[in-house]
PDB file of N, CA and C in Angstrom:
ATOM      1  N   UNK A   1      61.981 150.681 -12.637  1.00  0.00           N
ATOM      2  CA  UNK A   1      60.693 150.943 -13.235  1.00  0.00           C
ATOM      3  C   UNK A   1      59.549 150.534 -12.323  1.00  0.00           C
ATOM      4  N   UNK A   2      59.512 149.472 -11.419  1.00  0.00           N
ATOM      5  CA  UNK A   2      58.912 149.038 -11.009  1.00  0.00           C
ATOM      6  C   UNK A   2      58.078 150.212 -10.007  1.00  0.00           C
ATOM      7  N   UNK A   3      59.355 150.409  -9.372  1.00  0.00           N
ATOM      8  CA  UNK A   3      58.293 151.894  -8.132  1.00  0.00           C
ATOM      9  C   UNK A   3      57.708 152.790  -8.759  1.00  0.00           C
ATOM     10  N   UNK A   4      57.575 153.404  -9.933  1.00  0.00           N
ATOM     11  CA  UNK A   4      57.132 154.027 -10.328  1.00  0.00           C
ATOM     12  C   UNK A   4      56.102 153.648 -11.885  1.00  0.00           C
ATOM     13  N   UNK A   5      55.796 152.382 -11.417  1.00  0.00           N
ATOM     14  CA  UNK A   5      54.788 151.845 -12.689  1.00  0.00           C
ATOM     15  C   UNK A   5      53.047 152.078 -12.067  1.00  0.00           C
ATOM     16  N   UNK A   6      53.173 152.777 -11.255  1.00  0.00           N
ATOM     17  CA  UNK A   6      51.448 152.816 -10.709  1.00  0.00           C
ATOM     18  C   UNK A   6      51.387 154.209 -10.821  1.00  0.00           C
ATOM     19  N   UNK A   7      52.548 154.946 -11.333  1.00  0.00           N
ATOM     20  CA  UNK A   7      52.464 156.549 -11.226  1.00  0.00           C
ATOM     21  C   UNK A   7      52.959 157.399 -12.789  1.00  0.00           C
ATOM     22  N   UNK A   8      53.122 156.255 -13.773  1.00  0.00           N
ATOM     23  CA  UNK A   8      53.871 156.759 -15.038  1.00  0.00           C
ATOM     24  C   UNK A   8      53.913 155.432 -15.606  1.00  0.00           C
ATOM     25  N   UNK A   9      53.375 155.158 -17.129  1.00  0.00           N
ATOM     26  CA  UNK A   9      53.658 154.623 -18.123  1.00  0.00           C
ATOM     27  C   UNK A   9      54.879 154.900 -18.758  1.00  0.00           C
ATOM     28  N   UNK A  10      55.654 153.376 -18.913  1.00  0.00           N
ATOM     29  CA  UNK A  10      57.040 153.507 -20.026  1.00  0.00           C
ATOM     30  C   UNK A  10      56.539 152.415 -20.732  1.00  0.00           C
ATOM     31  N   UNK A  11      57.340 153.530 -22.136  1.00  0.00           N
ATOM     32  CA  UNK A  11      57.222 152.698 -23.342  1.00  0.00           C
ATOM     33  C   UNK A  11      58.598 153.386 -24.194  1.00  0.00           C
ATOM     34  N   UNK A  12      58.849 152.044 -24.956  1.00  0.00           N
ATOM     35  CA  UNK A  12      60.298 152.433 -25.623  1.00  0.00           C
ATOM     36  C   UNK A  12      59.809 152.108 -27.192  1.00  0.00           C
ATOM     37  N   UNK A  13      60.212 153.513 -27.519  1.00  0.00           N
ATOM     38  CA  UNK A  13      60.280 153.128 -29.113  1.00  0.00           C
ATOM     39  C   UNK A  13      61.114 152.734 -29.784  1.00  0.00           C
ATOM     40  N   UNK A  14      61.344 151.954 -30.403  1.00  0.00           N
ATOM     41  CA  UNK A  14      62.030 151.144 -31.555  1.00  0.00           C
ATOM     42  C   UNK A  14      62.655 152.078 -32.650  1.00  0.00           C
ATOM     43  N   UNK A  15      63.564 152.218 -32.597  1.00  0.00           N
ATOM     44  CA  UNK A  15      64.052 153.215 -33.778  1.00  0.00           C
ATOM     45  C   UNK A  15      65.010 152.383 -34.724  1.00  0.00           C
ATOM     46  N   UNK A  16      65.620 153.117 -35.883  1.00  0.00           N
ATOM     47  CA  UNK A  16      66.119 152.055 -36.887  1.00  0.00           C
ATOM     48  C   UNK A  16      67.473 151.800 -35.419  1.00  0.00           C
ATOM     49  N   UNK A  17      67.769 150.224 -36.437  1.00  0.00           N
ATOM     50  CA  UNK A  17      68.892 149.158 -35.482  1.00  0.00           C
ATOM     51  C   UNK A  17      70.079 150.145 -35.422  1.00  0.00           C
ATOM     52  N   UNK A  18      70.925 150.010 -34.144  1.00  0.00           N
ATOM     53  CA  UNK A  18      71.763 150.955 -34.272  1.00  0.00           C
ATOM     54  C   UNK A  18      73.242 150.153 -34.588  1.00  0.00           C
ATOM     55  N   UNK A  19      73.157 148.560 -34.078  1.00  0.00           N
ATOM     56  CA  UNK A  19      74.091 147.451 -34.728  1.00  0.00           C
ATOM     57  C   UNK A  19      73.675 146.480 -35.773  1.00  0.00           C
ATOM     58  N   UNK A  20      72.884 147.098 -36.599  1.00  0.00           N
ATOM     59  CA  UNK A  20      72.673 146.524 -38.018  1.00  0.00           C
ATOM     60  C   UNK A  20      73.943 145.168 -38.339  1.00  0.00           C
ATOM     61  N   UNK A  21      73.585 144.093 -38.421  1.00  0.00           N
ATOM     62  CA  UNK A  21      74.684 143.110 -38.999  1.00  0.00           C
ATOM     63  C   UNK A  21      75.109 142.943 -40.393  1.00  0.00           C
ATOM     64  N   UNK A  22      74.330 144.353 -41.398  1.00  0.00           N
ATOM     65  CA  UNK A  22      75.084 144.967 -42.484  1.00  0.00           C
ATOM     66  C   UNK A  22      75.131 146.041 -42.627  1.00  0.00           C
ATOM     67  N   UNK A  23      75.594 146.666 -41.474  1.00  0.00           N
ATOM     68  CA  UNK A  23      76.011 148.272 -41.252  1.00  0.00           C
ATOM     69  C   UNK A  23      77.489 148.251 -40.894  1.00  0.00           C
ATOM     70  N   UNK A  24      78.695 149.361 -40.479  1.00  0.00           N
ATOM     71  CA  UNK A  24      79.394 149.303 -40.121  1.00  0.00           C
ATOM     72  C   UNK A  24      79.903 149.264 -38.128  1.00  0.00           C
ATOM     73  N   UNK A  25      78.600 149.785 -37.772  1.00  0.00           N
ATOM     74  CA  UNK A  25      78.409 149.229 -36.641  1.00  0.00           C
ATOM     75  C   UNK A  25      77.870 148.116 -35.650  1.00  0.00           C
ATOM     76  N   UNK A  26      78.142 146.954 -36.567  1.00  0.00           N
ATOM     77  CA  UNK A  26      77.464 145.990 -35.943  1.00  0.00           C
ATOM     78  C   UNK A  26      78.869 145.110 -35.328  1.00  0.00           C
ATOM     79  N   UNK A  27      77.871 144.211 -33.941  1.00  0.00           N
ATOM     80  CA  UNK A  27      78.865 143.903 -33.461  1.00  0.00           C
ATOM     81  C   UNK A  27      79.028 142.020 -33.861  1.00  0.00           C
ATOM     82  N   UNK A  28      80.421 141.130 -33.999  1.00  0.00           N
ATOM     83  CA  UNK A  28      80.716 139.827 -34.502  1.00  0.00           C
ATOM     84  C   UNK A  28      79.930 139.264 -33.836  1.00  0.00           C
ATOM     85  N   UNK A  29      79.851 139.353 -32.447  1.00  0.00           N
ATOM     86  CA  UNK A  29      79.516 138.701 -31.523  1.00  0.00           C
ATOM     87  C   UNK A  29      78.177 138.626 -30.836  1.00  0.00           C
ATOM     88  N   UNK A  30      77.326 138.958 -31.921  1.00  0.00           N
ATOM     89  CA  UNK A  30      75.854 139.273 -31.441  1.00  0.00           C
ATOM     90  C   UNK A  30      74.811 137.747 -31.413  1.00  0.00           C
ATOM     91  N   UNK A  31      73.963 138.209 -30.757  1.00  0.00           N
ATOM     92  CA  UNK A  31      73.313 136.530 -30.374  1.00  0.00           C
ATOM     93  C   UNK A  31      72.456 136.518 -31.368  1.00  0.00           C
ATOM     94  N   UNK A  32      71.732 138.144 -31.892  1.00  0.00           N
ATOM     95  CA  UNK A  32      70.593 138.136 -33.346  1.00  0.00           C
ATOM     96  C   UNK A  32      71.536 138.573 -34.356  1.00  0.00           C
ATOM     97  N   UNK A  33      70.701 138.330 -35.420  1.00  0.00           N
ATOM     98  CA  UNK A  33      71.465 138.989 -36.507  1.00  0.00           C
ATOM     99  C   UNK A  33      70.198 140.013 -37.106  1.00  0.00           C
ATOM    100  N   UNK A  34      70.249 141.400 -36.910  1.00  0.00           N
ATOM    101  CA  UNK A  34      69.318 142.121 -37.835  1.00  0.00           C
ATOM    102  C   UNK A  34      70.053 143.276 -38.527  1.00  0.00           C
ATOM    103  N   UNK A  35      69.441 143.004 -39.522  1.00  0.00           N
ATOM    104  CA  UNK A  35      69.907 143.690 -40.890  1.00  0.00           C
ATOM    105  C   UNK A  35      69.087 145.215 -40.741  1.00  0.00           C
ATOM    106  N   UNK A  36      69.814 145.510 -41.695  1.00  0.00           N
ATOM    107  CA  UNK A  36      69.047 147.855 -41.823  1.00  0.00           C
ATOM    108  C   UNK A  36      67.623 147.465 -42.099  1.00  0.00           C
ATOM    109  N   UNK A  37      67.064 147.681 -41.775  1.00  0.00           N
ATOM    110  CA  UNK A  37      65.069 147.683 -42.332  1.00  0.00           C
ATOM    111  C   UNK A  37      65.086 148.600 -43.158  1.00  0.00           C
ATOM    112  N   UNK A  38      64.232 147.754 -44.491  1.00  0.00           N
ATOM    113  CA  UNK A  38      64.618 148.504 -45.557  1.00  0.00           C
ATOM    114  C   UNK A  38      62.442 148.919 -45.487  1.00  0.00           C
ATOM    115  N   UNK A  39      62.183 148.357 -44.734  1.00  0.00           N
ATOM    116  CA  UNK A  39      60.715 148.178 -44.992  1.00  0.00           C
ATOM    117  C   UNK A  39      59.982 148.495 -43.231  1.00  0.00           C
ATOM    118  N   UNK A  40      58.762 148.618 -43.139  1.00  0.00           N
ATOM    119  CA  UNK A  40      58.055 148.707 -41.912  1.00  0.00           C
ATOM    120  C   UNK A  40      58.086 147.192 -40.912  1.00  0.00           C
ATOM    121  N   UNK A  41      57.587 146.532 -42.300  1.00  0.00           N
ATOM    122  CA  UNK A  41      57.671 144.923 -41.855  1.00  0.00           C
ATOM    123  C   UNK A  41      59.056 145.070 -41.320  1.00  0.00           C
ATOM    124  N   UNK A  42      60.146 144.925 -41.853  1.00  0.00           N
ATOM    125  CA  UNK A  42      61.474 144.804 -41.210  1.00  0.00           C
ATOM    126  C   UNK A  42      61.689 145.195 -39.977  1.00  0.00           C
ATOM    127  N   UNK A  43      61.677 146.269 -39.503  1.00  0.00           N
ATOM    128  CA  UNK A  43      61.264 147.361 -38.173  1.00  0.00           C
ATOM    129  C   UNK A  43      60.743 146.145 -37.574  1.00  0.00           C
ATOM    130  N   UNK A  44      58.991 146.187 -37.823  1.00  0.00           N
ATOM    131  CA  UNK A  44      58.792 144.737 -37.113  1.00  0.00           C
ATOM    132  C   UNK A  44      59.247 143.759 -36.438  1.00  0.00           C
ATOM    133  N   UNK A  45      59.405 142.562 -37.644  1.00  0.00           N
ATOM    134  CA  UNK A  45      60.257 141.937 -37.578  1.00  0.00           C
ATOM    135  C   UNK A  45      61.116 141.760 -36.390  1.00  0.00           C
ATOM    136  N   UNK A  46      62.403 143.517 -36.142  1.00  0.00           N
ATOM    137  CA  UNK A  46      62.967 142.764 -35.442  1.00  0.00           C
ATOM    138  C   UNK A  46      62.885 143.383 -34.251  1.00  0.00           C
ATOM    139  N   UNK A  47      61.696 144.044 -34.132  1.00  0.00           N
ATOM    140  CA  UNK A  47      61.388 144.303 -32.615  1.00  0.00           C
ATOM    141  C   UNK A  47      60.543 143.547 -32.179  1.00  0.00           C
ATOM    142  N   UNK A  48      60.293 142.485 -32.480  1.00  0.00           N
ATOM    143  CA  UNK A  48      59.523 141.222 -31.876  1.00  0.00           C
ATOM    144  C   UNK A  48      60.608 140.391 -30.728  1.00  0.00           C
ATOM    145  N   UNK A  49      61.603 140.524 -31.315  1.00  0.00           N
ATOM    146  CA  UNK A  49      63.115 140.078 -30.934  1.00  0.00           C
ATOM    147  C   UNK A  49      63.322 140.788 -29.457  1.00  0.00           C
ATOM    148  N   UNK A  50      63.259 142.378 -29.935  1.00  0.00           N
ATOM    149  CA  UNK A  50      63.520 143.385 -28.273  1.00  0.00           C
ATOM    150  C   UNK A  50      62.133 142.779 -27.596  1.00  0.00           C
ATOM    151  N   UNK A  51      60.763 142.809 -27.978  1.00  0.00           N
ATOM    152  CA  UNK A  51      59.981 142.612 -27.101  1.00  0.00           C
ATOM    153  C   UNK A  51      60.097 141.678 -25.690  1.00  0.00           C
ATOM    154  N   UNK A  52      60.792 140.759 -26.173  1.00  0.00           N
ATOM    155  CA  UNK A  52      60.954 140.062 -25.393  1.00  0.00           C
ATOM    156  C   UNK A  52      61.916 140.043 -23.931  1.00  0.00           C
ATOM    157  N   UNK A  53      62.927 141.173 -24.153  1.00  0.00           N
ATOM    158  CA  UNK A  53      63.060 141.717 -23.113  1.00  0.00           C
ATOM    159  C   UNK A  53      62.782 142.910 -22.435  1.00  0.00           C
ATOM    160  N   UNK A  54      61.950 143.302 -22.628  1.00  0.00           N
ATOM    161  CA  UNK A  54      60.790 144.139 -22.153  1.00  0.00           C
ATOM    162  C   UNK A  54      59.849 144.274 -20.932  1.00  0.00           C
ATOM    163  N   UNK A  55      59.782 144.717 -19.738  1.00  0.00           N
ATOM    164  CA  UNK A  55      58.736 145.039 -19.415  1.00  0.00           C
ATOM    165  C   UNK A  55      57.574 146.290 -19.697  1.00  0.00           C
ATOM    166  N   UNK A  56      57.765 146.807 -20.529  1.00  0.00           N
ATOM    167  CA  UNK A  56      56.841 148.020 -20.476  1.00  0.00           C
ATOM    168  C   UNK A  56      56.545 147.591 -22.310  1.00  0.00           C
ATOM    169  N   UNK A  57      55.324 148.956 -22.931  1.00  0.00           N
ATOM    170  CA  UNK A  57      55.529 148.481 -24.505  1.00  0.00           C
ATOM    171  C   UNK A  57      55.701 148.588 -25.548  1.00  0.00           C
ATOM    172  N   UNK A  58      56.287 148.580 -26.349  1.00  0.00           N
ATOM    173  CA  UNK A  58      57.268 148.347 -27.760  1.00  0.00           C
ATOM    174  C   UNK A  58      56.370 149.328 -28.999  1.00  0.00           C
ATOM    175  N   UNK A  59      56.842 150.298 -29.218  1.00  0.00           N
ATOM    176  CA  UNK A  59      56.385 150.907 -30.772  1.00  0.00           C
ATOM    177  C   UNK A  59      57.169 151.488 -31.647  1.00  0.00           C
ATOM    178  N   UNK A  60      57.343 151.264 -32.597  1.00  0.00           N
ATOM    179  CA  UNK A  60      58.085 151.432 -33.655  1.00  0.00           C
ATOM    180  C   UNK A  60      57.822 152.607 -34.442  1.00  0.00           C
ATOM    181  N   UNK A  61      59.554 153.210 -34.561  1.00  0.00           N
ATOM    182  CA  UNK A  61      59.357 154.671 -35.168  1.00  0.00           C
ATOM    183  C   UNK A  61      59.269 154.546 -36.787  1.00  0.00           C
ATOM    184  N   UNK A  62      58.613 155.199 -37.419  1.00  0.00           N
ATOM    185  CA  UNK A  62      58.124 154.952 -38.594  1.00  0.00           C
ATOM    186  C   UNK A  62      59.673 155.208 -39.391  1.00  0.00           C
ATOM    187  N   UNK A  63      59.400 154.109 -40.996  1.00  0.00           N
ATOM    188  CA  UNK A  63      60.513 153.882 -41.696  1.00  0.00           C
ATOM    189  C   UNK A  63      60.771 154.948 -41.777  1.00  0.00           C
ATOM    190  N   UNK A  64      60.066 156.286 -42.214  1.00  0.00           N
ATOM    191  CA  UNK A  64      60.941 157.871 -42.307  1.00  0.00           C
ATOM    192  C   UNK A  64      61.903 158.191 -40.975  1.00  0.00           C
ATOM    193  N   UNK A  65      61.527 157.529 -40.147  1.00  0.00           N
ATOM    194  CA  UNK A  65      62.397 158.030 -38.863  1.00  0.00           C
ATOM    195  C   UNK A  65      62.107 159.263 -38.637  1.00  0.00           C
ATOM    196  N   UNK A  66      60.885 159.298 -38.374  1.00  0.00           N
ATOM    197  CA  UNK A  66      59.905 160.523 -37.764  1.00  0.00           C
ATOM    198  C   UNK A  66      60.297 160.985 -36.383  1.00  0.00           C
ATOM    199  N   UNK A  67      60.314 159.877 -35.238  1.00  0.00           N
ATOM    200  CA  UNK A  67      60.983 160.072 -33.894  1.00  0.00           C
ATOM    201  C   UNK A  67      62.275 160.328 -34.148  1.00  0.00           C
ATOM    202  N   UNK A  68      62.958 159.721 -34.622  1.00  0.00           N
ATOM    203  CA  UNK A  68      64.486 159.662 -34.426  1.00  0.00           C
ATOM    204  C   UNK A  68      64.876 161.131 -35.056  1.00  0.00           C
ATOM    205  N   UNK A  69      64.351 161.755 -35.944  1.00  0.00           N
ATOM    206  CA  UNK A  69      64.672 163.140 -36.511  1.00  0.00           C
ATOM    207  C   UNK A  69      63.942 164.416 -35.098  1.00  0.00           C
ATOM    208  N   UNK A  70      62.602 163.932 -34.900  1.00  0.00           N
ATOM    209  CA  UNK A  70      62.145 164.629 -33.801  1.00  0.00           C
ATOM    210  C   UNK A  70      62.855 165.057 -32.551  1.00  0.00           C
ATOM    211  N   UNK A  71      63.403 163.890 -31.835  1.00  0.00           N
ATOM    212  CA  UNK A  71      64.125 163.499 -30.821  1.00  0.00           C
ATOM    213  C   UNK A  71      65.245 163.534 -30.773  1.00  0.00           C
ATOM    214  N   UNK A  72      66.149 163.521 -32.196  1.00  0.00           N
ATOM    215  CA  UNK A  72      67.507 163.636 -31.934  1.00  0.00           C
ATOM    216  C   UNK A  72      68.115 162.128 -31.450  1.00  0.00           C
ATOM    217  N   UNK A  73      67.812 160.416 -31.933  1.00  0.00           N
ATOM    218  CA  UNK A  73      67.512 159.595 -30.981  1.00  0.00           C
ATOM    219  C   UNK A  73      68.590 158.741 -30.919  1.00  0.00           C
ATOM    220  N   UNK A  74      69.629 158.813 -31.879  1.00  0.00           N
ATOM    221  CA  UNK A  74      70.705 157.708 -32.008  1.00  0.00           C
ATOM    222  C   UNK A  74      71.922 157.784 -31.750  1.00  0.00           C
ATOM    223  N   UNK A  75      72.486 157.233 -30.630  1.00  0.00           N
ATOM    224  CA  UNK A  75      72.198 155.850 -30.955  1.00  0.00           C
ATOM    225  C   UNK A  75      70.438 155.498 -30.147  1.00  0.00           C
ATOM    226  N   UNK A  76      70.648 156.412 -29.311  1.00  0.00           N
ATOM    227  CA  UNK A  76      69.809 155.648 -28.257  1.00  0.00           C
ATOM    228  C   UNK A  76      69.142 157.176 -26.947  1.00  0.00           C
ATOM    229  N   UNK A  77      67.919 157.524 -26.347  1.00  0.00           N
ATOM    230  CA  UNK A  77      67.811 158.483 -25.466  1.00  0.00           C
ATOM    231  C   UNK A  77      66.361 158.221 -24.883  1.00  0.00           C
ATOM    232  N   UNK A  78      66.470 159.023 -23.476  1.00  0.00           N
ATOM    233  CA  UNK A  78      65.431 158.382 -22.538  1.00  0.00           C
ATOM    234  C   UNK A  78      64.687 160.194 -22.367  1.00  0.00           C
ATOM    235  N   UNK A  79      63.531 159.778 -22.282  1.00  0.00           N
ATOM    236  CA  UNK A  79      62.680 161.395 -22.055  1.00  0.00           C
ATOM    237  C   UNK A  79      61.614 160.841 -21.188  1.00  0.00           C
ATOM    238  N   UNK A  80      61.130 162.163 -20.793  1.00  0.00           N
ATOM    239  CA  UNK A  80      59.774 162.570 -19.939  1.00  0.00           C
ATOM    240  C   UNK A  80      58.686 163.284 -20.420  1.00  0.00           C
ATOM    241  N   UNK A  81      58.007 162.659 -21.017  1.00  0.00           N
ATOM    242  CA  UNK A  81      56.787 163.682 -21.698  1.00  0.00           C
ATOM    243  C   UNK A  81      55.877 163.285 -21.091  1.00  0.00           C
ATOM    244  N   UNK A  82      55.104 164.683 -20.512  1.00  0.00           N
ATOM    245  CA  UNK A  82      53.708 164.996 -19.571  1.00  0.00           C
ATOM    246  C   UNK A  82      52.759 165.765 -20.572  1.00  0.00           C
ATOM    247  N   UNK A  83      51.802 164.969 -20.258  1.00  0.00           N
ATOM    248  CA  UNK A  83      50.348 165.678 -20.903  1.00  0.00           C
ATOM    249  C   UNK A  83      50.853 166.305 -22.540  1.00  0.00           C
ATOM    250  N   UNK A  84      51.705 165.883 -22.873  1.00  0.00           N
ATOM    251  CA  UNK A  84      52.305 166.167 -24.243  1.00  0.00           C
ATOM    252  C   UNK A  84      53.234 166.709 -24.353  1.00  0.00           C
ATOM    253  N   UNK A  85      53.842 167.499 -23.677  1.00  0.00           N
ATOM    254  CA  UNK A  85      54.935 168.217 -23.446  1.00  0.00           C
ATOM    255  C   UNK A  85      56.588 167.343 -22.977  1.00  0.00           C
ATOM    256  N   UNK A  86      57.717 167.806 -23.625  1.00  0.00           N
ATOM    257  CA  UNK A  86      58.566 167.494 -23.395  1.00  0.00           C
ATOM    258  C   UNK A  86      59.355 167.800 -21.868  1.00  0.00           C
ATOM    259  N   UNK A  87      58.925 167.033 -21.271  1.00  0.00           N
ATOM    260  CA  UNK A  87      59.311 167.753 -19.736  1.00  0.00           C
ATOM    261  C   UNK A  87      61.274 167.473 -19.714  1.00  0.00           C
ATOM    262  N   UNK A  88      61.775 166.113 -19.875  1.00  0.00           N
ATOM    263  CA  UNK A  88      63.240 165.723 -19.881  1.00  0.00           C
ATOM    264  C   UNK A  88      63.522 165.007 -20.977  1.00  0.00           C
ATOM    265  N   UNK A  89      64.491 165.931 -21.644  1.00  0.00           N
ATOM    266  CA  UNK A  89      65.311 164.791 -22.293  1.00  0.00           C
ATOM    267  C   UNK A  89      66.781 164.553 -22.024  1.00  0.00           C
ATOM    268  N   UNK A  90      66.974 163.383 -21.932  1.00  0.00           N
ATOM    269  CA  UNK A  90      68.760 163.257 -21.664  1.00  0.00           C
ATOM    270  C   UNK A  90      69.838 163.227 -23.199  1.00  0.00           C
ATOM    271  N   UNK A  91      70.728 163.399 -22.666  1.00  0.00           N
ATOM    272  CA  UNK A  91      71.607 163.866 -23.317  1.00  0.00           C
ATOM    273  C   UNK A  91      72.157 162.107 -24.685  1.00  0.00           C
ATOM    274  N   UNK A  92      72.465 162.252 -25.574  1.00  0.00           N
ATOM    275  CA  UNK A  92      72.452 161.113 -26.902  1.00  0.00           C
ATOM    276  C   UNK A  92      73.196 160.026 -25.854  1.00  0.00           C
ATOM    277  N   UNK A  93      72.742 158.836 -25.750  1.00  0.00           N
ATOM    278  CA  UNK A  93      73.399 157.520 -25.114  1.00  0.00           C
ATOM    279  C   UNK A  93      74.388 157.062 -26.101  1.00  0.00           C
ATOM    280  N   UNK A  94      74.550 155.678 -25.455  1.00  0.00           N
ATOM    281  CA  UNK A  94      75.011 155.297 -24.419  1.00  0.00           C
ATOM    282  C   UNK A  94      75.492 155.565 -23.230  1.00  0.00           C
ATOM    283  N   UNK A  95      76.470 156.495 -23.642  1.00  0.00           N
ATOM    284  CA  UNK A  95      77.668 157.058 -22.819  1.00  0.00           C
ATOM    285  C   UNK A  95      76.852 158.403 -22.136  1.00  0.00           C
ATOM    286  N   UNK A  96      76.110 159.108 -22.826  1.00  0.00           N
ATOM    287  CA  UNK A  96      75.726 160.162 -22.376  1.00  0.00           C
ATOM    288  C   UNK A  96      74.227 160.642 -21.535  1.00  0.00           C
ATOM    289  N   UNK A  97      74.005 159.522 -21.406  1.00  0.00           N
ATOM    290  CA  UNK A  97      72.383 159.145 -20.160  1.00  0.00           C
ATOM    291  C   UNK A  97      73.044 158.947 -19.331  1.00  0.00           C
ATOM    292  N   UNK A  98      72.046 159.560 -17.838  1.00  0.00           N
ATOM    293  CA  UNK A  98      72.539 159.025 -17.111  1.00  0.00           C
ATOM    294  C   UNK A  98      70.672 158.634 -16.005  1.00  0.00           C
ATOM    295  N   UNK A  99      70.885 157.703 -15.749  1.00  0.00           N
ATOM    296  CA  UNK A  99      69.154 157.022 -15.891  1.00  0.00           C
ATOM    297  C   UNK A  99      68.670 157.906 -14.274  1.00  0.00           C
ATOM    298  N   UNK A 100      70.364 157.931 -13.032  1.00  0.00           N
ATOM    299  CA  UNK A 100      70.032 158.537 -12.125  1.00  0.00           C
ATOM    300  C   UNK A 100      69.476 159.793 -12.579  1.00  0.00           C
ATOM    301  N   UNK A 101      69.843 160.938 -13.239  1.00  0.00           N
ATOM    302  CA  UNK A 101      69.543 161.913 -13.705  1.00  0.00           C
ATOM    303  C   UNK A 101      67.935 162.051 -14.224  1.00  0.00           C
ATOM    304  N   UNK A 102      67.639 160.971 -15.106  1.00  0.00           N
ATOM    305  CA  UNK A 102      66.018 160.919 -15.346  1.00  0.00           C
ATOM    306  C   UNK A 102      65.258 160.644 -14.027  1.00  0.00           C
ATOM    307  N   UNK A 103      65.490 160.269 -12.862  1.00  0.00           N
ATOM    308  CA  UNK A 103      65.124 159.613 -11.952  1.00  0.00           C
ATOM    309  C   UNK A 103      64.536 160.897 -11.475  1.00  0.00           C
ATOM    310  N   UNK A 104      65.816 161.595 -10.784  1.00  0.00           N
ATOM    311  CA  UNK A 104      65.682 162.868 -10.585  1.00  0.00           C
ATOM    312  C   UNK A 104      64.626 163.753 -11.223  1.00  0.00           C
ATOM    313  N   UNK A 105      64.727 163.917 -12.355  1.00  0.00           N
ATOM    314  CA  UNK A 105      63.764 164.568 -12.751  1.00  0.00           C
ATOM    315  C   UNK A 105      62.080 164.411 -12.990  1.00  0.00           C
ATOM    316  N   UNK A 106      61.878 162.673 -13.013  1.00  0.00           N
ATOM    317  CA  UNK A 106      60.459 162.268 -13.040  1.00  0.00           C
ATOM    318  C   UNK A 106      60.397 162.249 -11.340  1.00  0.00           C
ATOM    319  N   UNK A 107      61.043 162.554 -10.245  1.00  0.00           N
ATOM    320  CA  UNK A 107      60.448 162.351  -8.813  1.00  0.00           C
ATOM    321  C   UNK A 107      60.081 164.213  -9.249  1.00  0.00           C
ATOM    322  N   UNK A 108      61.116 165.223  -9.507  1.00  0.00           N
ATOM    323  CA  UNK A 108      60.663 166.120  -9.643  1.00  0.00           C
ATOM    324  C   UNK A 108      59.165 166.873  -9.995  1.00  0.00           C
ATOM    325  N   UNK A 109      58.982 165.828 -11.121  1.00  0.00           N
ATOM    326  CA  UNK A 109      57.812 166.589 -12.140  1.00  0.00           C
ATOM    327  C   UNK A 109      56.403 165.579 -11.157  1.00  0.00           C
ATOM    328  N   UNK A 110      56.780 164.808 -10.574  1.00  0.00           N
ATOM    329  CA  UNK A 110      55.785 163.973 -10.154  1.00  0.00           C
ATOM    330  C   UNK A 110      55.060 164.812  -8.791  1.00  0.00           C
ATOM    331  N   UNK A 111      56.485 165.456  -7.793  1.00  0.00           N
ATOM    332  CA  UNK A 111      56.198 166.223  -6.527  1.00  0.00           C
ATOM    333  C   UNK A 111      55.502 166.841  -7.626  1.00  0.00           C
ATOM    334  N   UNK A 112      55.844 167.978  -8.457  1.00  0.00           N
ATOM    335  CA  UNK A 112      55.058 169.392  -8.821  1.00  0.00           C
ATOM    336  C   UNK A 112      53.647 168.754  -9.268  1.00  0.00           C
ATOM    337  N   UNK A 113      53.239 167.454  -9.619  1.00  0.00           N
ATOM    338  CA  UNK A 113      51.953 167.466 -10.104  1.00  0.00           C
ATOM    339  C   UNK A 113      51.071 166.753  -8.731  1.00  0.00           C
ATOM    340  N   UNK A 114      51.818 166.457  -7.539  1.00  0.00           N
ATOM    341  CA  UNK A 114      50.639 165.788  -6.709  1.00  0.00           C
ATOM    342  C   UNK A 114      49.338 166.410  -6.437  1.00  0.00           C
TER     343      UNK A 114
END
């Protein structure tokens, strides 16, 4: 992120928990414990938690899961949006991002706009 923080803003949105510690995907061995957000506050709550490992900044997709229906977002996915437009999106994570691949494509869109 770093080489390219004077040429592109990142920011990660917060979408509902995808290891909820009363969901069926949560994992024993987790260092937090956050529960399904049943509320906005909740959301909150426990992205105060991610903030902290963060360099870039933190916004939260609304309790309807407005992004996450938009985007297609869970578990997890990385995009490129220019001047509003969806320039890249990668394919549903974990397994299926591949960050070289976004790389690629923001040096791309960056040559076409010098």
């Amino acid at each position: 992120m770093e080489e390219y923080r004077s040429k592109v803003d990142f920011v990660v949105i917060y979408i509902q928990e995808a290891h909820a510690t009363d969901s069926n995907w949560h994992f024993k061995d987790m260092k937090h414990h956050i529960f399904l957000h049943k509320s906005l506050h909740d959301r909150q709550s426990a992205a105060e938690i991610l903030k902290d490992y963060l360099s870039c900044p933190l916004v939260l997709d609304g309790i309807e899961n407005e992004a996450t229906k938009q985007y297609g977002t869970i578990p997890d996915r990385m995009a490129i949006i220019y001047n509003g437009c969806l320039e890249y999106i990668s394919a549903k994570g974990p397994f299926g991002f591949k960050v070289e691949e976004m790389i690629i494509a923001l040096n791309h869109l960056l040559q076409r706009n010098e």
